[in-house]
Protein backbone atom coordinates (compact mmCIF):
# COMPACT_ATOMS: atom_id res chain seq x y z
CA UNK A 1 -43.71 -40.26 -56.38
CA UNK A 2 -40.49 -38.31 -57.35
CA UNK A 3 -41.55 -35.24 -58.71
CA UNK A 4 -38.46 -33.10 -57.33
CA UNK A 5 -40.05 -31.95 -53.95
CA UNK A 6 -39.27 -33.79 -50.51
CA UNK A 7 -42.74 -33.92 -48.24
CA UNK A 8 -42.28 -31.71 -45.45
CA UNK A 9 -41.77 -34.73 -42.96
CA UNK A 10 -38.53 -35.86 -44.81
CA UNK A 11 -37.85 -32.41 -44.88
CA UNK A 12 -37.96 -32.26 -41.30
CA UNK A 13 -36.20 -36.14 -40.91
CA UNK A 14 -33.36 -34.95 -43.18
CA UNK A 15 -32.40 -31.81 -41.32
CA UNK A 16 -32.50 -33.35 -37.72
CA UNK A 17 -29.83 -36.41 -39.33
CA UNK A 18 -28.13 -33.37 -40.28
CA UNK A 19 -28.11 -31.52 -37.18
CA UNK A 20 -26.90 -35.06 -35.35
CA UNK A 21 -24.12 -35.40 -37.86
CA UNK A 22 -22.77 -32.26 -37.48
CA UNK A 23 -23.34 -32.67 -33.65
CA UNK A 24 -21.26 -35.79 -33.42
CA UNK A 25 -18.77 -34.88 -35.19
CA UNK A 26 -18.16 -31.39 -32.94
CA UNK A 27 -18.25 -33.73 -30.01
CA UNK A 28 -15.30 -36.31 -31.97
CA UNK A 29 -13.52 -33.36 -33.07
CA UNK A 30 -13.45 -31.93 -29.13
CA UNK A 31 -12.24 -35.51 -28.02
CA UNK A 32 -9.07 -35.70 -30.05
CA UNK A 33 -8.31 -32.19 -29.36
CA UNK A 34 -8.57 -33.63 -25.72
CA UNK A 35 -6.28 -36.65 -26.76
CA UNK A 36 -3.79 -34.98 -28.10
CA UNK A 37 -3.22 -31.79 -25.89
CA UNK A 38 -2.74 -34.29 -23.46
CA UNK A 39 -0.06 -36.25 -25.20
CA UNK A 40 2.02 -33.23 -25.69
CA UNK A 41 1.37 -32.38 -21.82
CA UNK A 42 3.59 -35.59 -21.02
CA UNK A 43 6.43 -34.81 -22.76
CA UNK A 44 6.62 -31.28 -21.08
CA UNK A 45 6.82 -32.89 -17.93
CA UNK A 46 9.06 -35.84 -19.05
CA UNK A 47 10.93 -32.70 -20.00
CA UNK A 48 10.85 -31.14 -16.59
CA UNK A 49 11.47 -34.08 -14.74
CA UNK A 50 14.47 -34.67 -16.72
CA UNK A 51 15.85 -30.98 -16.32
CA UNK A 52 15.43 -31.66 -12.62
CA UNK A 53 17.32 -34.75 -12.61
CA UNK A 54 20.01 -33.11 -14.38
CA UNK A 55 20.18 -30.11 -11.32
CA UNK A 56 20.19 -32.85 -8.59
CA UNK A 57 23.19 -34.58 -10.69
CA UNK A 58 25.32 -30.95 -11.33
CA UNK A 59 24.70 -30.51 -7.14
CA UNK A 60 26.33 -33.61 -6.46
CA UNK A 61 28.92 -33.47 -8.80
CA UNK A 62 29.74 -29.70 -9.27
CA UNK A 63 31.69 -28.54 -12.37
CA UNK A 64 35.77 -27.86 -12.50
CA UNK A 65 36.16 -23.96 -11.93
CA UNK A 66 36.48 -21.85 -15.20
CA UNK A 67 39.61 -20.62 -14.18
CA UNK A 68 42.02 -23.16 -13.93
CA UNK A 69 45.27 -23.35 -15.79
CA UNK A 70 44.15 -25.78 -18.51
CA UNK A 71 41.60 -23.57 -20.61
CA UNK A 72 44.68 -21.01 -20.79
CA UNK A 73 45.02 -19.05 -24.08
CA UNK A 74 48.62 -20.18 -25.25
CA UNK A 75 50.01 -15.85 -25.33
CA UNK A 76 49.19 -15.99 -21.42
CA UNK A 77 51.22 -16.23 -19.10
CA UNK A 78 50.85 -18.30 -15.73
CA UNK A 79 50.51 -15.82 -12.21
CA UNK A 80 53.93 -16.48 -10.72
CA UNK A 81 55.87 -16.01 -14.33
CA UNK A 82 57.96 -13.21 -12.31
CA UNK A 83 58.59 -15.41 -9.85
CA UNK A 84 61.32 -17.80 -11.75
């Protein structure tokens, strides 16, 4: 019975299990592709919500102006130095 050559139906059988395995696991391989594109996809927009809520915030509460007196370089002198 084993003389080194399959019959030509188990041939046949062999190759189609084959072909399914290799189909299945194209299909698997597709699906977490799917999974995990979509993962990433929430943190972007966890991301851009968050940079929103951080514009709304610096709208409310608007920054000190860069030029006030305190971020002075110590060799400056104040505007009205003449003055005194």
């Amino acid at each position: 019975m084993l003389h080194g050559a399959l019959n030509p139906a188990d041939g046949l059988a062999m190759s189609m299990v084959v072909i399914l395995l290799i189909s299945f696991s194209v299909v698997a391989l597709l699906l977490l592709m799917i999974k995990r594109s979509g993962k990433r996809a929430e943190t972007e927009v966890d991301k851009l919500l968050e940079e929103l809520r951080r514009e709304e915030q610096e709208k409310k509460h608007p920054a000190p102006p860069s030029g006030s007196g305190e971020s002075r370089e110590p060799w400056e002198r104040e505007d009205d130095w003449w003055k005194k």
